[in-house]
PDB file of N, CA and C in Angstrom:
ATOM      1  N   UNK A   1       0.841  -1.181   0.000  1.00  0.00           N
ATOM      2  CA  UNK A   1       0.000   0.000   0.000  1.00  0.00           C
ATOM      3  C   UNK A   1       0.881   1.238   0.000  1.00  0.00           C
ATOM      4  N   UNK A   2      -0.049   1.719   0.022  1.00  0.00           N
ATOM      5  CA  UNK A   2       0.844   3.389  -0.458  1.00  0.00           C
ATOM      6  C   UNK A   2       0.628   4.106   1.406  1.00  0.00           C
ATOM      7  N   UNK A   3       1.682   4.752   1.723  1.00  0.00           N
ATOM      8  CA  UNK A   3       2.052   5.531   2.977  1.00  0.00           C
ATOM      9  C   UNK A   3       2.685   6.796   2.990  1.00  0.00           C
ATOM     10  N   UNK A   4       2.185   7.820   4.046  1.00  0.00           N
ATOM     11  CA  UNK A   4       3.489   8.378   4.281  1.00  0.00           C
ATOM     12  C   UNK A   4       3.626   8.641   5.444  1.00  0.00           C
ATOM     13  N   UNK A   5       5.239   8.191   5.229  1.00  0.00           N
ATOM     14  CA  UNK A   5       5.700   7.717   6.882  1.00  0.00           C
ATOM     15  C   UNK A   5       6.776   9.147   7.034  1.00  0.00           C
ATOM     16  N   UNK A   6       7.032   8.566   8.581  1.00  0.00           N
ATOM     17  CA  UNK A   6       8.165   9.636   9.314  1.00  0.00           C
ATOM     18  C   UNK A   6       9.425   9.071   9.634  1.00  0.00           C
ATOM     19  N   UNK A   7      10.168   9.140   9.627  1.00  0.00           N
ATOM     20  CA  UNK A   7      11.363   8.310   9.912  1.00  0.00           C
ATOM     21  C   UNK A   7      12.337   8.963  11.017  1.00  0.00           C
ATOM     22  N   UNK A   8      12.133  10.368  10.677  1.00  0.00           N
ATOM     23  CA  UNK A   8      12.779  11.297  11.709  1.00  0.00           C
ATOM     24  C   UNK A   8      12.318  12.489  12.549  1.00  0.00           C
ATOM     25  N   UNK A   9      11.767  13.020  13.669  1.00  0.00           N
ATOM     26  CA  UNK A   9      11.839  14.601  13.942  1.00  0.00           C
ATOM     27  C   UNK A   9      12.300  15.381  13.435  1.00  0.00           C
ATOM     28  N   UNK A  10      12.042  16.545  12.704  1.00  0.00           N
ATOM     29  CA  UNK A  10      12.176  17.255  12.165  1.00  0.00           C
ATOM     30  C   UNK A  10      11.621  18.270  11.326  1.00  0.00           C
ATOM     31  N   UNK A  11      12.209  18.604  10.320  1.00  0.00           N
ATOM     32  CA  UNK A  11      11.222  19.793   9.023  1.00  0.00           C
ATOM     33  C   UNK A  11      10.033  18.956   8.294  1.00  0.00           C
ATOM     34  N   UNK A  12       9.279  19.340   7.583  1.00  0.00           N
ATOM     35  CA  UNK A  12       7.962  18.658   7.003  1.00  0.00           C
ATOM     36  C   UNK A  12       9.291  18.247   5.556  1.00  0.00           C
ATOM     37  N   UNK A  13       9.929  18.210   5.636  1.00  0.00           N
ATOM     38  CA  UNK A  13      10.575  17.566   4.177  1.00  0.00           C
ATOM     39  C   UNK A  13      11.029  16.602   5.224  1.00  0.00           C
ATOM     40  N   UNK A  14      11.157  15.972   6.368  1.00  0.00           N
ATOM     41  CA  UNK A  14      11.606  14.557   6.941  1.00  0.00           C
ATOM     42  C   UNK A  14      10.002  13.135   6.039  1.00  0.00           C
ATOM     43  N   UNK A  15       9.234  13.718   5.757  1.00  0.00           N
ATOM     44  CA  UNK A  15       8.080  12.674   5.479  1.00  0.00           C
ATOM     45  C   UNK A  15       8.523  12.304   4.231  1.00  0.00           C
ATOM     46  N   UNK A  16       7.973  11.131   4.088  1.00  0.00           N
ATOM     47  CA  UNK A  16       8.628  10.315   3.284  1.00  0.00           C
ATOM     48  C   UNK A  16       7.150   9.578   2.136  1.00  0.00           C
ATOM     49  N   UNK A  17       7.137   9.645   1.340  1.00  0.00           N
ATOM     50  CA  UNK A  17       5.824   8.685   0.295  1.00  0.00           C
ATOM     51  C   UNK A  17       6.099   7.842   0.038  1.00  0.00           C
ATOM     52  N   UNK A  18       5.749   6.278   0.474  1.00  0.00           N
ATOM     53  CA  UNK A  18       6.308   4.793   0.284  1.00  0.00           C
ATOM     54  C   UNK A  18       5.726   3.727  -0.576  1.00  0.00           C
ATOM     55  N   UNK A  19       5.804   4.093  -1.516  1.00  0.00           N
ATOM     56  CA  UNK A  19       4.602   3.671  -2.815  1.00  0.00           C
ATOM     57  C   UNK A  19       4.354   1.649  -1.956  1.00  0.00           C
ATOM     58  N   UNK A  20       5.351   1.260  -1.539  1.00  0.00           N
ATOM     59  CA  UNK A  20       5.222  -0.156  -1.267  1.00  0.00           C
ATOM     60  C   UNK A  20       5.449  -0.473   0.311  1.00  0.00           C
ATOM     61  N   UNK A  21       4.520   0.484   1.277  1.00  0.00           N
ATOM     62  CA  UNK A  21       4.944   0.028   2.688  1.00  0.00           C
ATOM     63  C   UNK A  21       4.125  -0.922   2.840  1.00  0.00           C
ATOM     64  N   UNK A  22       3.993  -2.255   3.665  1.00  0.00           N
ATOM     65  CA  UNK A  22       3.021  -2.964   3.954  1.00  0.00           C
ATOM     66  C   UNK A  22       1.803  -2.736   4.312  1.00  0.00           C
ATOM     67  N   UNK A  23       1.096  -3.617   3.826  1.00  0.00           N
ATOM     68  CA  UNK A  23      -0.300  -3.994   3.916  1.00  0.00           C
ATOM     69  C   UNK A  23      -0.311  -4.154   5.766  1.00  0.00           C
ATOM     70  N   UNK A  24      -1.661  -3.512   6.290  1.00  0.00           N
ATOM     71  CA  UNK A  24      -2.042  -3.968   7.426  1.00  0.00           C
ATOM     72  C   UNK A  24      -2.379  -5.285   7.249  1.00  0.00           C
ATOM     73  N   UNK A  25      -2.432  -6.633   8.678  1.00  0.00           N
ATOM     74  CA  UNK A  25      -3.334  -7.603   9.163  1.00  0.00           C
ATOM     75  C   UNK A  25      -3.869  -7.705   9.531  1.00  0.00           C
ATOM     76  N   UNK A  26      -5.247  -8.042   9.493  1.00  0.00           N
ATOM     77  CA  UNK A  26      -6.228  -8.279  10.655  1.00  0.00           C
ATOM     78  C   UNK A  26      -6.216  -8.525  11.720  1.00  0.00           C
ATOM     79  N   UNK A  27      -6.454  -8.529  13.086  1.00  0.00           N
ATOM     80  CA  UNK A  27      -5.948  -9.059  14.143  1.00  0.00           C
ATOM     81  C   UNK A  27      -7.642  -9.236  15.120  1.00  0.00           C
ATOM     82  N   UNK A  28      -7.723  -9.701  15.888  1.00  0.00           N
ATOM     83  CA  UNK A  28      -8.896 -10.082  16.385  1.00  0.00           C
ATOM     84  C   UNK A  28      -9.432  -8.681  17.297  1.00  0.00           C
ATOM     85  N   UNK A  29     -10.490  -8.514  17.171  1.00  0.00           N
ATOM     86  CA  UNK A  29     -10.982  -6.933  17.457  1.00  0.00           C
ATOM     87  C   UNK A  29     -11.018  -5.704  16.578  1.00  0.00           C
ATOM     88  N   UNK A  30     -10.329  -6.217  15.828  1.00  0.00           N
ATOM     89  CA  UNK A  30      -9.871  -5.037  14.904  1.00  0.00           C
ATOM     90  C   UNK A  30     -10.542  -5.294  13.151  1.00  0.00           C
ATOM     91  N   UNK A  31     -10.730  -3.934  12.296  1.00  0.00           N
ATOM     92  CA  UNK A  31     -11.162  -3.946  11.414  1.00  0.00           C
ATOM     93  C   UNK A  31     -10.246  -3.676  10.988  1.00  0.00           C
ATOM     94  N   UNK A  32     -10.189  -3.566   9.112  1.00  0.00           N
ATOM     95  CA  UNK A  32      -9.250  -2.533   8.591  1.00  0.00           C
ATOM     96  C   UNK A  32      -9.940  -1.752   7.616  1.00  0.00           C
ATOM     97  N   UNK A  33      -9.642  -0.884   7.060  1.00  0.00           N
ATOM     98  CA  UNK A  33     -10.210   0.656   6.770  1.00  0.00           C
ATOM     99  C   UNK A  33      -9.642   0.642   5.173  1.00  0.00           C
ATOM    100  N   UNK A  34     -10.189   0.952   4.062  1.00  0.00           N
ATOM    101  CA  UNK A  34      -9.813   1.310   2.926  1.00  0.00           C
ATOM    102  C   UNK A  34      -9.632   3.193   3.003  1.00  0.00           C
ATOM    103  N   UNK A  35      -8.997   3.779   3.101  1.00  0.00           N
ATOM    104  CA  UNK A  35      -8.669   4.702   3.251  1.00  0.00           C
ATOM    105  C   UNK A  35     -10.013   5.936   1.679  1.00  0.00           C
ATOM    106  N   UNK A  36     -10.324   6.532   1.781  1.00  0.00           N
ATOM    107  CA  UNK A  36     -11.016   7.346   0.853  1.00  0.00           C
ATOM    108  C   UNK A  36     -10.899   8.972   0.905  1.00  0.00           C
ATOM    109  N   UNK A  37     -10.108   9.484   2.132  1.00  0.00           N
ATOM    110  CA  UNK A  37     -10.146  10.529   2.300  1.00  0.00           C
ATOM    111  C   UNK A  37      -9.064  11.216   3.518  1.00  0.00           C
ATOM    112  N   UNK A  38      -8.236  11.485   3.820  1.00  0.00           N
ATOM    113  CA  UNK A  38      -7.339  11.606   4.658  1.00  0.00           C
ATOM    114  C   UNK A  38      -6.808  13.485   4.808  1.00  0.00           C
ATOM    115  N   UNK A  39      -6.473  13.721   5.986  1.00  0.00           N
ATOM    116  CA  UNK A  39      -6.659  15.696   5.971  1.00  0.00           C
ATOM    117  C   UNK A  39      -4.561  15.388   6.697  1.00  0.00           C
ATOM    118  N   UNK A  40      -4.350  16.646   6.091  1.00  0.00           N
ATOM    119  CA  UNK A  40      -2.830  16.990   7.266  1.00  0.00           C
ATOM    120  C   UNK A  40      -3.055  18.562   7.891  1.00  0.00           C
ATOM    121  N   UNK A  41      -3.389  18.372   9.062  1.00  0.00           N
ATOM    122  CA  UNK A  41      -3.387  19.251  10.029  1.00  0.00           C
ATOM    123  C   UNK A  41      -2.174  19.446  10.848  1.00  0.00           C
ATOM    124  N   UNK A  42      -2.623  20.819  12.037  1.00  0.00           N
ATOM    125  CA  UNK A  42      -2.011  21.391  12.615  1.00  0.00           C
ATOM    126  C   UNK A  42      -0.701  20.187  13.714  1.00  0.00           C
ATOM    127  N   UNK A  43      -2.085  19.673  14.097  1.00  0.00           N
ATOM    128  CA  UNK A  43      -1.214  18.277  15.308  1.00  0.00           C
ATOM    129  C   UNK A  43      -0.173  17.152  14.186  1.00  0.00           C
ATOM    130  N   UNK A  44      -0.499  17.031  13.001  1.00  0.00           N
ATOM    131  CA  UNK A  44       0.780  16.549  11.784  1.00  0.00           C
ATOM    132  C   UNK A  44       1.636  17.161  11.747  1.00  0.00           C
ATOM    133  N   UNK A  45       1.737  18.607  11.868  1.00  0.00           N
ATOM    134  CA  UNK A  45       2.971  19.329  12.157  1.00  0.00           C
ATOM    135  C   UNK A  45       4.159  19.630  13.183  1.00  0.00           C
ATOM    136  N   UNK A  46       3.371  18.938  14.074  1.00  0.00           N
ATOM    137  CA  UNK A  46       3.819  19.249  15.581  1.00  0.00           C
ATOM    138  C   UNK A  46       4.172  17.531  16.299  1.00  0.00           C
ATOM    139  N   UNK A  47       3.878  16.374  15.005  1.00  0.00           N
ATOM    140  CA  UNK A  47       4.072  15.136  14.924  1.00  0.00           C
ATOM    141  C   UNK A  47       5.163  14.945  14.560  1.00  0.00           C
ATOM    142  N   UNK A  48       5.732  15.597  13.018  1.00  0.00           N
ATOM    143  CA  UNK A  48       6.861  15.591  12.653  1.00  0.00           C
ATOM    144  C   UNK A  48       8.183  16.264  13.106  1.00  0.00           C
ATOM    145  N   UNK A  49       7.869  17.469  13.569  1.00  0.00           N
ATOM    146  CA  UNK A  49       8.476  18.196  14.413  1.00  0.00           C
ATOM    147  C   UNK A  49       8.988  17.778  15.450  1.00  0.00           C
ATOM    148  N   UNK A  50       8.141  16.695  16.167  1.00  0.00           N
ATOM    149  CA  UNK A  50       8.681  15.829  17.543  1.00  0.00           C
ATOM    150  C   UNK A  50       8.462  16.837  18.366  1.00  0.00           C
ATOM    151  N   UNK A  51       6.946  18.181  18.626  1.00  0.00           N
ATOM    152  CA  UNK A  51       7.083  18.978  19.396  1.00  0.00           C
ATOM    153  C   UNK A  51       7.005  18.202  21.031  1.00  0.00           C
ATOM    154  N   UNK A  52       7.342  18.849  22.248  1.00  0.00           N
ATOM    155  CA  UNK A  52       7.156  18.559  23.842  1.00  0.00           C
ATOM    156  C   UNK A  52       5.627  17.145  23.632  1.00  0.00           C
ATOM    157  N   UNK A  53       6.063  16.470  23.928  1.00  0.00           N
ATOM    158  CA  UNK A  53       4.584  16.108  24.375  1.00  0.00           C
ATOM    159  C   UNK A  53       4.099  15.066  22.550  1.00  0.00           C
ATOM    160  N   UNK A  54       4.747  15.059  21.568  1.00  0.00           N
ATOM    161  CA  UNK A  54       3.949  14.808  20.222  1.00  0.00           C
ATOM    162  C   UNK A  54       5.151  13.742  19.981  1.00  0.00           C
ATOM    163  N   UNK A  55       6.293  13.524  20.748  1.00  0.00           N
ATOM    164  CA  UNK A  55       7.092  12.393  20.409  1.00  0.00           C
ATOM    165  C   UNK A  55       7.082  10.931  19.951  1.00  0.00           C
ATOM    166  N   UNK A  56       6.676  10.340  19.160  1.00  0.00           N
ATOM    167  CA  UNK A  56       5.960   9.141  19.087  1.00  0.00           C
ATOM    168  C   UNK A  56       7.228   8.112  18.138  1.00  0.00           C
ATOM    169  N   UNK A  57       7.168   6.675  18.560  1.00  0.00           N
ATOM    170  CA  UNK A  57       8.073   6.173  18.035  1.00  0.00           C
ATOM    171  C   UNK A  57       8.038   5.967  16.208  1.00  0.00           C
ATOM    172  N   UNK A  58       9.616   5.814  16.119  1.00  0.00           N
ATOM    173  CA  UNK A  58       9.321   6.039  14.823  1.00  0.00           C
ATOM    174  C   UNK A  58       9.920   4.560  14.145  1.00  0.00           C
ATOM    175  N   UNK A  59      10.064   4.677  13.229  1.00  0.00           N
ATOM    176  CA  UNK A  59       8.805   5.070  11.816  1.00  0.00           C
ATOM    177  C   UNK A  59       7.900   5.016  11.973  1.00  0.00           C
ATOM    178  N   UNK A  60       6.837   5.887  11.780  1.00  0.00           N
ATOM    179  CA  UNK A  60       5.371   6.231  12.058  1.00  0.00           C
ATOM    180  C   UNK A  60       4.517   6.821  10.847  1.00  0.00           C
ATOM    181  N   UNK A  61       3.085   5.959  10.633  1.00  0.00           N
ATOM    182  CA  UNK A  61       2.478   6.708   9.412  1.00  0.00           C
ATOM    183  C   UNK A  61       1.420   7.701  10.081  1.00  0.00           C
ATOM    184  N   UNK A  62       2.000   8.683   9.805  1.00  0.00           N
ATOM    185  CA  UNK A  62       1.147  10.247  10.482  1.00  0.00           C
ATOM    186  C   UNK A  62      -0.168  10.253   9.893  1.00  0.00           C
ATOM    187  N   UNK A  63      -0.703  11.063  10.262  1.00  0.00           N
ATOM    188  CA  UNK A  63      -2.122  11.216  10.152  1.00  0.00           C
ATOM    189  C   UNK A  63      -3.421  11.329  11.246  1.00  0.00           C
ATOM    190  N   UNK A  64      -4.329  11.795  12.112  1.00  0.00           N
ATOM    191  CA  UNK A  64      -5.290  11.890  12.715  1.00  0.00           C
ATOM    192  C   UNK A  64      -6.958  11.606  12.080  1.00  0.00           C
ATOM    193  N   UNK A  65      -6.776  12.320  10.860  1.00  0.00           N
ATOM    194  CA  UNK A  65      -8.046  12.182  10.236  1.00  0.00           C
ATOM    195  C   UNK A  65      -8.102  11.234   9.500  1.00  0.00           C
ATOM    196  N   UNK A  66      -9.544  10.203   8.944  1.00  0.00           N
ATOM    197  CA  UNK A  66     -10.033   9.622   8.065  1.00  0.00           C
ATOM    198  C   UNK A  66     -11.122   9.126   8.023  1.00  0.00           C
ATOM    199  N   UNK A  67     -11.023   9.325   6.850  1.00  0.00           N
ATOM    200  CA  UNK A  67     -12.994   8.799   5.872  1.00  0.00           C
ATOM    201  C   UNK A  67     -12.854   7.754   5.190  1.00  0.00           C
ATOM    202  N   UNK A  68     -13.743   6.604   5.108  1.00  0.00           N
ATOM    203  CA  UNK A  68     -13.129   5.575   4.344  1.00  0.00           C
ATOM    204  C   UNK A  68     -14.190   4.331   4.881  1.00  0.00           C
ATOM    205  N   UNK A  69     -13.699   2.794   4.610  1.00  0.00           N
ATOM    206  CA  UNK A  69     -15.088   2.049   4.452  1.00  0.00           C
ATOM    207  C   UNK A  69     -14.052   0.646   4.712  1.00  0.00           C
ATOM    208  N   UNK A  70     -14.704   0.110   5.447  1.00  0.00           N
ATOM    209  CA  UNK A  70     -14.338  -1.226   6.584  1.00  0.00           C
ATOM    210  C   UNK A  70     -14.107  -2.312   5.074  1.00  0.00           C
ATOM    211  N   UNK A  71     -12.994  -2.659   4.990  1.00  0.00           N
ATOM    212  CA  UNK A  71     -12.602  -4.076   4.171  1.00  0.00           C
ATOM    213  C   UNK A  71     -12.621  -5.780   4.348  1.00  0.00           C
ATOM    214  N   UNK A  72     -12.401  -5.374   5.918  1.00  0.00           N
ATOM    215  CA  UNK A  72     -12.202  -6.749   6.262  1.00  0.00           C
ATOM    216  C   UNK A  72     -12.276  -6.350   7.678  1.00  0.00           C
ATOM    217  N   UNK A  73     -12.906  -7.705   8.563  1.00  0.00           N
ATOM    218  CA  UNK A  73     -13.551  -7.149   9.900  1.00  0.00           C
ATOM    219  C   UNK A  73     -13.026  -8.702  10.295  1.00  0.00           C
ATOM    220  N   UNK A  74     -12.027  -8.053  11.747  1.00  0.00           N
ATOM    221  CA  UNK A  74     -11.823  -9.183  12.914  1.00  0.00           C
ATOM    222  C   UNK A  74     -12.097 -10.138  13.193  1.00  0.00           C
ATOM    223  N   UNK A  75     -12.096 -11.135  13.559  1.00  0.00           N
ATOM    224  CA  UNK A  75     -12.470 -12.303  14.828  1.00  0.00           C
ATOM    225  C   UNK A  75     -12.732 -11.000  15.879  1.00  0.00           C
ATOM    226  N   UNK A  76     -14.480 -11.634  16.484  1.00  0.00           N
ATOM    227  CA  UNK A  76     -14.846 -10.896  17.757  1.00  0.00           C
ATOM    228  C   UNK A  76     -15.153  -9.701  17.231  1.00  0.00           C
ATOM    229  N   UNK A  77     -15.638  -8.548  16.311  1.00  0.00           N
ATOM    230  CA  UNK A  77     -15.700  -7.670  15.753  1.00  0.00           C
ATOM    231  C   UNK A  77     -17.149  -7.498  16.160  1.00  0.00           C
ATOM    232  N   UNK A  78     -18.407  -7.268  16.836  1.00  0.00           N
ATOM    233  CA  UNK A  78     -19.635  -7.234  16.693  1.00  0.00           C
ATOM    234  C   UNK A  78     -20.129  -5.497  16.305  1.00  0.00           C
ATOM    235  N   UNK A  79     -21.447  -5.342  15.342  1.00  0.00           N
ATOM    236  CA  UNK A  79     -21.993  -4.246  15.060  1.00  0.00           C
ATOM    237  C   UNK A  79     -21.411  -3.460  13.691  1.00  0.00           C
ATOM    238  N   UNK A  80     -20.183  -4.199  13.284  1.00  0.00           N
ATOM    239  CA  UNK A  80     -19.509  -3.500  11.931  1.00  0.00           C
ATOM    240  C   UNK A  80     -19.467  -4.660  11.286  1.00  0.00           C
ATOM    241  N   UNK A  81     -19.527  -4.475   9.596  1.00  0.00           N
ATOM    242  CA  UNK A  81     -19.084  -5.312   8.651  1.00  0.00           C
ATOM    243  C   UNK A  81     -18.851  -4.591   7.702  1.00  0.00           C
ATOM    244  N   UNK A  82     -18.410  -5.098   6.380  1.00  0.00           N
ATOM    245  CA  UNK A  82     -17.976  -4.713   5.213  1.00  0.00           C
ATOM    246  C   UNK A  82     -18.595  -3.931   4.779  1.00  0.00           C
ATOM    247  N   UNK A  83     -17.733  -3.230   3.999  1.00  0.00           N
ATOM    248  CA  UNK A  83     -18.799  -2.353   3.453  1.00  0.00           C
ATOM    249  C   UNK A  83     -19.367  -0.400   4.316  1.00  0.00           C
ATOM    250  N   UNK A  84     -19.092  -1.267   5.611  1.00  0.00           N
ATOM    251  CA  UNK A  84     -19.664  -0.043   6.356  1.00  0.00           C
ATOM    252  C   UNK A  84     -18.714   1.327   5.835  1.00  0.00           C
ATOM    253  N   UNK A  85     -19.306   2.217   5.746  1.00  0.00           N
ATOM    254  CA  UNK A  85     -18.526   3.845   6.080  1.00  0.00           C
ATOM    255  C   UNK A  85     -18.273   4.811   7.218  1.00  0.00           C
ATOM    256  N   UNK A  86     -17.106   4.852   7.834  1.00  0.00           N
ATOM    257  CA  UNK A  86     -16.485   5.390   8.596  1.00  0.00           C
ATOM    258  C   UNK A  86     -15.365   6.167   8.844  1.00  0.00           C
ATOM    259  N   UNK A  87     -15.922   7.323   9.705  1.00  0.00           N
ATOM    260  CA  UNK A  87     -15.087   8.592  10.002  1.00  0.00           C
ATOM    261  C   UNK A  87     -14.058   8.059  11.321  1.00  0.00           C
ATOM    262  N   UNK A  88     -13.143   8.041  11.185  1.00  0.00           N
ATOM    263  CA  UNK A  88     -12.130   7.916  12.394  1.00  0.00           C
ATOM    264  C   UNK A  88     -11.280   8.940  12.759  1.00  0.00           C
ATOM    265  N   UNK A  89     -10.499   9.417  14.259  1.00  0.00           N
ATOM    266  CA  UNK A  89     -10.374  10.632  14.751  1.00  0.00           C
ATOM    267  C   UNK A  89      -9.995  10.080  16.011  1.00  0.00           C
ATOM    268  N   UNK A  90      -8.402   9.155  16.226  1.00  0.00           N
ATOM    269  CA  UNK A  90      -8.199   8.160  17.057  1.00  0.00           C
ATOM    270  C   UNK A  90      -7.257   9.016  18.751  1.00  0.00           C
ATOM    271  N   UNK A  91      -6.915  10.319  17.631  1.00  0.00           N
ATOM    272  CA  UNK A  91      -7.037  11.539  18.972  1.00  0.00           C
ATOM    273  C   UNK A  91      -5.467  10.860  19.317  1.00  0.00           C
ATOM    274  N   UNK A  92      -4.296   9.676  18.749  1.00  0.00           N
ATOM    275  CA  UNK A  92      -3.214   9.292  19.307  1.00  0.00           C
ATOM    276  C   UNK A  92      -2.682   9.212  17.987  1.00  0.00           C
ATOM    277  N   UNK A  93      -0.829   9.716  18.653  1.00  0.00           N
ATOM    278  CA  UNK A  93      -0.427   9.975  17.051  1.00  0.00           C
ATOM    279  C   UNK A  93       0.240   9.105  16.800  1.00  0.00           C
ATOM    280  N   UNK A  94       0.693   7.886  17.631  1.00  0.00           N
ATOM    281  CA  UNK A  94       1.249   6.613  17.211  1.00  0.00           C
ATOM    282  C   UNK A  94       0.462   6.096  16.080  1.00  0.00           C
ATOM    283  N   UNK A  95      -1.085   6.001  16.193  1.00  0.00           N
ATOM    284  CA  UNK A  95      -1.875   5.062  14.719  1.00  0.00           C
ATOM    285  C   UNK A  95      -1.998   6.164  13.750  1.00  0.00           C
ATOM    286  N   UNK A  96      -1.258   6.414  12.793  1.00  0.00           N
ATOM    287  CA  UNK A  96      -1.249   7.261  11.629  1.00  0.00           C
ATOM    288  C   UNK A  96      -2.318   6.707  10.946  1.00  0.00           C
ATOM    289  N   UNK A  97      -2.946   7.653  10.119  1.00  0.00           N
ATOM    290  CA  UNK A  97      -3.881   7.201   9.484  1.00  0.00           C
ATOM    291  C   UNK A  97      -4.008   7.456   7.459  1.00  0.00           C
ATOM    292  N   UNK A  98      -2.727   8.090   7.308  1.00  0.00           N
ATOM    293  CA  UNK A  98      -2.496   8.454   5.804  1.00  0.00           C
ATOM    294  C   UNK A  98      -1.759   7.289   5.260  1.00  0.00           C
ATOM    295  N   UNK A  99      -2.548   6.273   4.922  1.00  0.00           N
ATOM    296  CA  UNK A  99      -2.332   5.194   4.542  1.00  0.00           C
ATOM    297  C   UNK A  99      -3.422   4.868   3.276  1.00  0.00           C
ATOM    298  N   UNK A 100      -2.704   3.452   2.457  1.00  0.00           N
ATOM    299  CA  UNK A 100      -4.270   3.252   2.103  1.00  0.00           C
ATOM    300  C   UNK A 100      -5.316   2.353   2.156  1.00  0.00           C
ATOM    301  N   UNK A 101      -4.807   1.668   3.146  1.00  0.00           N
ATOM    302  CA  UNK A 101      -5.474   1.061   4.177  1.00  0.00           C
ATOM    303  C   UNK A 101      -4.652   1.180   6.039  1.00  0.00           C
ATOM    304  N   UNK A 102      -6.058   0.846   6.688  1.00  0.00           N
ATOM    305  CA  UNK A 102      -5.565   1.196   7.755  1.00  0.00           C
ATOM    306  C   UNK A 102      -6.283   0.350   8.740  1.00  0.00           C
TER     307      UNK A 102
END
């Protein structure tokens, strides 16, 4: 899948576009997300930057916002299935969300 990751703290030229980073796995609880719409905001800036407090391990695929539609749904998953459409806004900057799946 297509990404863009961080590799370092620093200037907004540290992000990187990874035409071939891996595919997410399913894991039990968890869905995964076809990506359809993705924003870079203020807290992306202050992600890459590594501001007080926004330090997160790296390599990391940045991102907060996304719009997009459930592909494949968990073991133990109840109330979602395929198909569904969903806004996510996970408020933590470890799960990047500018992916194209997620």
């Amino acid at each position: 899948m297509r990404a863009v990751v961080l590799k370092s703290h620093g200037p907004l030229d540290n992000l990187e576009y990874i035409a071939d980073y891996r595919d997410p796995t399913i894991k039990e609880g968890h869905v995964i997300l076809r990506t359809r719409a993705t924003s870079f905001n203020y807290h992306d800036v202050f992600t890459v930057r590594g501001m007080p407090g926004i330090k997160v391990p790296l390599p990391v695929i940045i991102g907060l916002d996304l719009a997009g539609e459930i592909i494949e749904v968990g073991a133990g998953v109840e109330g979602w299935k395929i198909g569904d459409r969903v806004l996510v806004n996970p408020l933590d900057p470890k799960i990047g969300l500018m992916g194209e799946m997620m």
